[in-house]
C-alpha atoms as a PDB file:
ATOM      1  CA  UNK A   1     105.417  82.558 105.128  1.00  0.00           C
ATOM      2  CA  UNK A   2     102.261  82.694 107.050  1.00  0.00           C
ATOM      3  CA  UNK A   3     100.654  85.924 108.294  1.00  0.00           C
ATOM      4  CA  UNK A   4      99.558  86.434 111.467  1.00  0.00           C
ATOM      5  CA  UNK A   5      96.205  89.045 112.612  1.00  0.00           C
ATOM      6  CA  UNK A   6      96.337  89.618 108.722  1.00  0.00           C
ATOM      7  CA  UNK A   7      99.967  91.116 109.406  1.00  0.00           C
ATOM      8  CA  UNK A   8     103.234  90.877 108.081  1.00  0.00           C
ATOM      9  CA  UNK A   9     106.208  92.716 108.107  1.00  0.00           C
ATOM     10  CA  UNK A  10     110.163  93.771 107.635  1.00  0.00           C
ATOM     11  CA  UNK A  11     111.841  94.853 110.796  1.00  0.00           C
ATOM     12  CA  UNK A  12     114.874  96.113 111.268  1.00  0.00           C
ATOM     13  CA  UNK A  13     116.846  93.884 113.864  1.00  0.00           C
ATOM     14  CA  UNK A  14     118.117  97.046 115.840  1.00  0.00           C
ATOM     15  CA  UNK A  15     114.013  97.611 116.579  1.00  0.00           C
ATOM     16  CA  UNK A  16     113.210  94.240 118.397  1.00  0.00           C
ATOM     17  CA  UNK A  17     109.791  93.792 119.136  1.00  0.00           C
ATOM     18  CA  UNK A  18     108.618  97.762 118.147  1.00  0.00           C
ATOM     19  CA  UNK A  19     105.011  97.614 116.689  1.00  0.00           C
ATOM     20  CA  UNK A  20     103.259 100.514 114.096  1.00  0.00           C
ATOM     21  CA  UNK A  21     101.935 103.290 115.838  1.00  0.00           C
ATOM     22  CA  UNK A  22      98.721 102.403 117.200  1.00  0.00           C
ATOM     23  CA  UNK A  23      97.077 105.298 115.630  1.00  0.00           C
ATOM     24  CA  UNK A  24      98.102 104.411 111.653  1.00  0.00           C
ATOM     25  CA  UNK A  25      96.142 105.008 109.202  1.00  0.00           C
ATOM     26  CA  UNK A  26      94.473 101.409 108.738  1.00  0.00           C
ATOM     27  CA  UNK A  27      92.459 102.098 105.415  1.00  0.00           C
ATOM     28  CA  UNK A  28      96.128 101.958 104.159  1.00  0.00           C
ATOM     29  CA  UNK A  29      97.893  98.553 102.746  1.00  0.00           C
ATOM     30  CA  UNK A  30     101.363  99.359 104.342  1.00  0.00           C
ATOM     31  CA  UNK A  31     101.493 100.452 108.472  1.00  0.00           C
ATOM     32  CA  UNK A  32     105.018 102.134 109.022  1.00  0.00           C
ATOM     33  CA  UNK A  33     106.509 102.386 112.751  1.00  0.00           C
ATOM     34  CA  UNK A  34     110.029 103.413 113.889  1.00  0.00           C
ATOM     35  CA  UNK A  35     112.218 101.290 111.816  1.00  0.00           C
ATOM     36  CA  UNK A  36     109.577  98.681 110.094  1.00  0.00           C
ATOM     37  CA  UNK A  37     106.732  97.868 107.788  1.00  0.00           C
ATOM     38  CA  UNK A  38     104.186  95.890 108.102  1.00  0.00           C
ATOM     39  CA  UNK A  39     101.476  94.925 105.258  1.00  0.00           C
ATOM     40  CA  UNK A  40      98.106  94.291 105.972  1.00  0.00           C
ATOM     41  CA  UNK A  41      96.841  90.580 104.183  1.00  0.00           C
ATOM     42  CA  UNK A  42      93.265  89.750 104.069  1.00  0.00           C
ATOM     43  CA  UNK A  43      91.927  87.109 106.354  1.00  0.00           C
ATOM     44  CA  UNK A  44      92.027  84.177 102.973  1.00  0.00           C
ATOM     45  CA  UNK A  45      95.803  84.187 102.617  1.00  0.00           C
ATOM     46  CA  UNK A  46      96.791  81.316 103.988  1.00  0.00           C
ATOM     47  CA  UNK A  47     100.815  81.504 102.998  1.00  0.00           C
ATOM     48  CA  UNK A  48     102.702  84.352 100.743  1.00  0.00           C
ATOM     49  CA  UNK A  49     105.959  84.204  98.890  1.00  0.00           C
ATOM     50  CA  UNK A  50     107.689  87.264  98.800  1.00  0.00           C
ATOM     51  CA  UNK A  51     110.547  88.954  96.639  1.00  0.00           C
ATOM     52  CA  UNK A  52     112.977  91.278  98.275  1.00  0.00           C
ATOM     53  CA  UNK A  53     115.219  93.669  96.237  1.00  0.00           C
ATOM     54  CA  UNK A  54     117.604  95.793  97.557  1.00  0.00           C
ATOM     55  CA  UNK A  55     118.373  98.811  94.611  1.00  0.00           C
ATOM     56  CA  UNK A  56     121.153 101.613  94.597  1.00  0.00           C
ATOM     57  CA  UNK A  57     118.586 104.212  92.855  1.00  0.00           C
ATOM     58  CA  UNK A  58     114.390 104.385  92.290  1.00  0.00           C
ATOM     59  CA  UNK A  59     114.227 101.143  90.572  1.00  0.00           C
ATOM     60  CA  UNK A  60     111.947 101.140  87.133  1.00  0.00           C
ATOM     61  CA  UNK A  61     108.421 100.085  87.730  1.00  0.00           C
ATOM     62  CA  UNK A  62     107.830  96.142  87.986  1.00  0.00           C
ATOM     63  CA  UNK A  63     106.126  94.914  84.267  1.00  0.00           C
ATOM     64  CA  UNK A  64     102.891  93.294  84.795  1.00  0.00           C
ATOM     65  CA  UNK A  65      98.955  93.814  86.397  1.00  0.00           C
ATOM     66  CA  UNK A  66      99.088  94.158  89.969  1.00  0.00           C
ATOM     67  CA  UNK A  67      96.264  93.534  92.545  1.00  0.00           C
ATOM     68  CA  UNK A  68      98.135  96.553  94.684  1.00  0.00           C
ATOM     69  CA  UNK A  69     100.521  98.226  95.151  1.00  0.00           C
ATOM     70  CA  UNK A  70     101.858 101.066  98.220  1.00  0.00           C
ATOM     71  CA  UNK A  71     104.919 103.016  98.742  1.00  0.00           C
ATOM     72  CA  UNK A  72     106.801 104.365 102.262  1.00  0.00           C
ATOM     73  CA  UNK A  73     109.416 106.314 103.413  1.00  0.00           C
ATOM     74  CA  UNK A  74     111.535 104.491 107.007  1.00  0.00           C
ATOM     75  CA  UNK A  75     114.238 105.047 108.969  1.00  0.00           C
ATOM     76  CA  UNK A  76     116.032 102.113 109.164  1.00  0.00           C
ATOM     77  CA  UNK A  77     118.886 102.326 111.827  1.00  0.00           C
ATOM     78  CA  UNK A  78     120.929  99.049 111.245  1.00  0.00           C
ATOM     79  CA  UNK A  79     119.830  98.498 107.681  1.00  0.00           C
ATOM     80  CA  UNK A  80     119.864  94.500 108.337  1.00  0.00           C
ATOM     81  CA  UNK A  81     115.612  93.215 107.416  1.00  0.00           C
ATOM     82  CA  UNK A  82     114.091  90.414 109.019  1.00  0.00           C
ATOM     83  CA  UNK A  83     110.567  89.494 108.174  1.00  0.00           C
ATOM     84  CA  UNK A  84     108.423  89.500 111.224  1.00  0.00           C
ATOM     85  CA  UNK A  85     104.841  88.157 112.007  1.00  0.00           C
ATOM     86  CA  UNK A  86     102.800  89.282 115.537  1.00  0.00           C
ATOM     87  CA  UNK A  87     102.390  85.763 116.969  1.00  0.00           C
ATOM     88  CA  UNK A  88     105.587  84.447 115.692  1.00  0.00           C
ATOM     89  CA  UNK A  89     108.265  87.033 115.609  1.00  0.00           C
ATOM     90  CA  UNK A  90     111.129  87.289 113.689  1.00  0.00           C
ATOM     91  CA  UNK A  91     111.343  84.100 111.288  1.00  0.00           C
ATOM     92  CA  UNK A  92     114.712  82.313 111.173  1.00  0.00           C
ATOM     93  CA  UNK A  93     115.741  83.727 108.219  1.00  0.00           C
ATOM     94  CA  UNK A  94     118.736  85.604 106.981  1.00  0.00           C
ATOM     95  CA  UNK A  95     118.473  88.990 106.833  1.00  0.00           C
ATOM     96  CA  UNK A  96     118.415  91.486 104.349  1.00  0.00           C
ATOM     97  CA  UNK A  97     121.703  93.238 104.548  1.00  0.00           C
ATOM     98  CA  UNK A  98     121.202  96.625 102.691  1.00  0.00           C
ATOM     99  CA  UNK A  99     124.129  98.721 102.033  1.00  0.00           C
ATOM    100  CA  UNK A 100     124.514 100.820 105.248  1.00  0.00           C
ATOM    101  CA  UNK A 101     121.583 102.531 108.005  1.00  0.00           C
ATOM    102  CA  UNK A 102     119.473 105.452 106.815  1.00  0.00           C
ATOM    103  CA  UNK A 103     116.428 106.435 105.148  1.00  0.00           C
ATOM    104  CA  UNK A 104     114.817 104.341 102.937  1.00  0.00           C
ATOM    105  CA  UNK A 105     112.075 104.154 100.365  1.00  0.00           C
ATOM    106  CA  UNK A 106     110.629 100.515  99.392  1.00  0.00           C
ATOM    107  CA  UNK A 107     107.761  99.996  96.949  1.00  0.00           C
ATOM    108  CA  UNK A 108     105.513  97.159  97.766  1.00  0.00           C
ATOM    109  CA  UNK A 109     103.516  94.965  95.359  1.00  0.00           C
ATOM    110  CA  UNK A 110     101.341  92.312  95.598  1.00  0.00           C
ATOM    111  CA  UNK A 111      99.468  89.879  94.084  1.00  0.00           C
ATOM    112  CA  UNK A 112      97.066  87.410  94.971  1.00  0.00           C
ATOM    113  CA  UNK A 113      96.545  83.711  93.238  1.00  0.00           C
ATOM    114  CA  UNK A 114      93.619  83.772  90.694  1.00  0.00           C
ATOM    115  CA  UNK A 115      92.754  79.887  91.194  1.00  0.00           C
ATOM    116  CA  UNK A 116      92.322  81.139  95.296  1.00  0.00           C
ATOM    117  CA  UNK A 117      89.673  83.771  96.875  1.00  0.00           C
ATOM    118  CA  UNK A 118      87.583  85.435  96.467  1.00  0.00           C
ATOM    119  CA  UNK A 119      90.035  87.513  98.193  1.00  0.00           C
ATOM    120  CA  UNK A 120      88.593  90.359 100.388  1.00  0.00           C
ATOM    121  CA  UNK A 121      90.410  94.266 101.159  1.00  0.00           C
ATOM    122  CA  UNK A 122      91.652  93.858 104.725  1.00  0.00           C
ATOM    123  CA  UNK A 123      91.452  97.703 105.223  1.00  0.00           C
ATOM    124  CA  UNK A 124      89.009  99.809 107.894  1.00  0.00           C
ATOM    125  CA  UNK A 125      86.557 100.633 106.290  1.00  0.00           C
ATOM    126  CA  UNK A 126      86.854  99.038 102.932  1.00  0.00           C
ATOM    127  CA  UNK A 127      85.064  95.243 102.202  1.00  0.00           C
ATOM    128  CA  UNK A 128      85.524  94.917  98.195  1.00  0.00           C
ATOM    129  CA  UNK A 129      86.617  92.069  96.560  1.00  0.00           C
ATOM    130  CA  UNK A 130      89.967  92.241  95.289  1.00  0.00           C
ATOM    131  CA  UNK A 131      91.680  91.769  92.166  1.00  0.00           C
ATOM    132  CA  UNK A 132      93.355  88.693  91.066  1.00  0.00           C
ATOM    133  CA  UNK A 133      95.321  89.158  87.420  1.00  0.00           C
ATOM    134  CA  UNK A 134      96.985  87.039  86.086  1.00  0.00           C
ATOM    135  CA  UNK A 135     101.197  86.774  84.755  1.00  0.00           C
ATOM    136  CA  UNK A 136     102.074  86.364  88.263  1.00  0.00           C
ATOM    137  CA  UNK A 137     101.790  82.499  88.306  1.00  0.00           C
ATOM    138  CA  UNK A 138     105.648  81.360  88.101  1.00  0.00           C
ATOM    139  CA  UNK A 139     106.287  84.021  91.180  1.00  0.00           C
ATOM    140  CA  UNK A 140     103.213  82.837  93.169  1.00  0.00           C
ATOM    141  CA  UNK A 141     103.983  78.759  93.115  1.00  0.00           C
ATOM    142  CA  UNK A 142     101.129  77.982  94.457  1.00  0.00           C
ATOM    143  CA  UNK A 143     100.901  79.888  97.078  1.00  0.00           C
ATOM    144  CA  UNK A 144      97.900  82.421  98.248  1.00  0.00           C
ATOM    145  CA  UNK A 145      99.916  86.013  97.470  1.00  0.00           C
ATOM    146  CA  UNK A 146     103.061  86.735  96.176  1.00  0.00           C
ATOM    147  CA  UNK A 147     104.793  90.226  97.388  1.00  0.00           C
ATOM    148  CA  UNK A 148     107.615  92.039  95.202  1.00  0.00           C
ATOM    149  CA  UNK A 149     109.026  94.390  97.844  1.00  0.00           C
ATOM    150  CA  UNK A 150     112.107  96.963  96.187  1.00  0.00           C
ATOM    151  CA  UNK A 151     113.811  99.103  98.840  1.00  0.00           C
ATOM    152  CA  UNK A 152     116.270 101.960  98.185  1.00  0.00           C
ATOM    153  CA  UNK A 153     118.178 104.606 100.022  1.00  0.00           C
ATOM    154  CA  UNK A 154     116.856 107.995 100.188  1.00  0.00           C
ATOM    155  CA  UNK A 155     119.204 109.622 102.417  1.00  0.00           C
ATOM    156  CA  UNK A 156     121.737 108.843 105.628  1.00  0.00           C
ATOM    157  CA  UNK A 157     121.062 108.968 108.913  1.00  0.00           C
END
């Protein structure tokens, strides 16, 4: 998948076109809005593979260096995730079906590809270089960033 505006994101299909709050904290990785997520990319990743994992319970910690990593808390009223870009939409995907609607916690992860970059922080106010270890090469394929995102249910609606 391709970002778009350095954006990406899951959406719950009962939110439509709904955006983050325009007043999020953008020196965060992860900008939450009613019902989605979006992560912010920098401006070098061309295309990113990503890992979705639906648990029953806090999952154990992913092995392995990470450039990042970010955790939020969503209300998620269908509990059915499409990934979304700004200036594409919803991709033509299936959806992530997760057990039933409520509140849900996902931990986000990310990588980037140490043969790409330099890769630069996307956030306000931030312009370090970031990160690039290594381990993550089979996941990546090639590709610019690889995400490992692991939701689970914190309460019910």
């Amino acid at each position: 998948m391709s970002a778009s505006y350095r954006l990406f994101g899951l959406v719950d299909t009962a939110m439509g076109a709904e955006t983050f709050d325009v007043d999020v904290d953008r020196s965060k990785w992860l900008l939450p809005g009613p019902g989605l997520v979006y992560l912010q990319v920098p401006s070098e990743v061309s295309t990113t593979v990503i890992r979705l994992e639906s648990w029953t319970s806090t999952p154990a910690q992913p092995s392995g260096q990470w450039a990042g990593h970010e955790k939020v808390e969503v209300d998620l009223p269908e509990g059915e995730l499409q990934l979304q870009t700004l200036d594409s939409g919803v991709l033509e995907i299936l959806p992530l079906v997760l057990p039933s609607p409520g509140k849900y916690r996902m931990r986000w992860q990310w990588v980037f590809n140490p043969d790409g970059g330099p890769f630069t922080s996307p956030l306000e106010g931030f312009s370090d270089v970031l990160s690039t270890p290594g381990g993550h090469e089979a996941a990546l394929g090639g590709e610019d960033q690889f995400c490992l995102v692991q939701i689970w249910r914190t309460a019910t609606c």
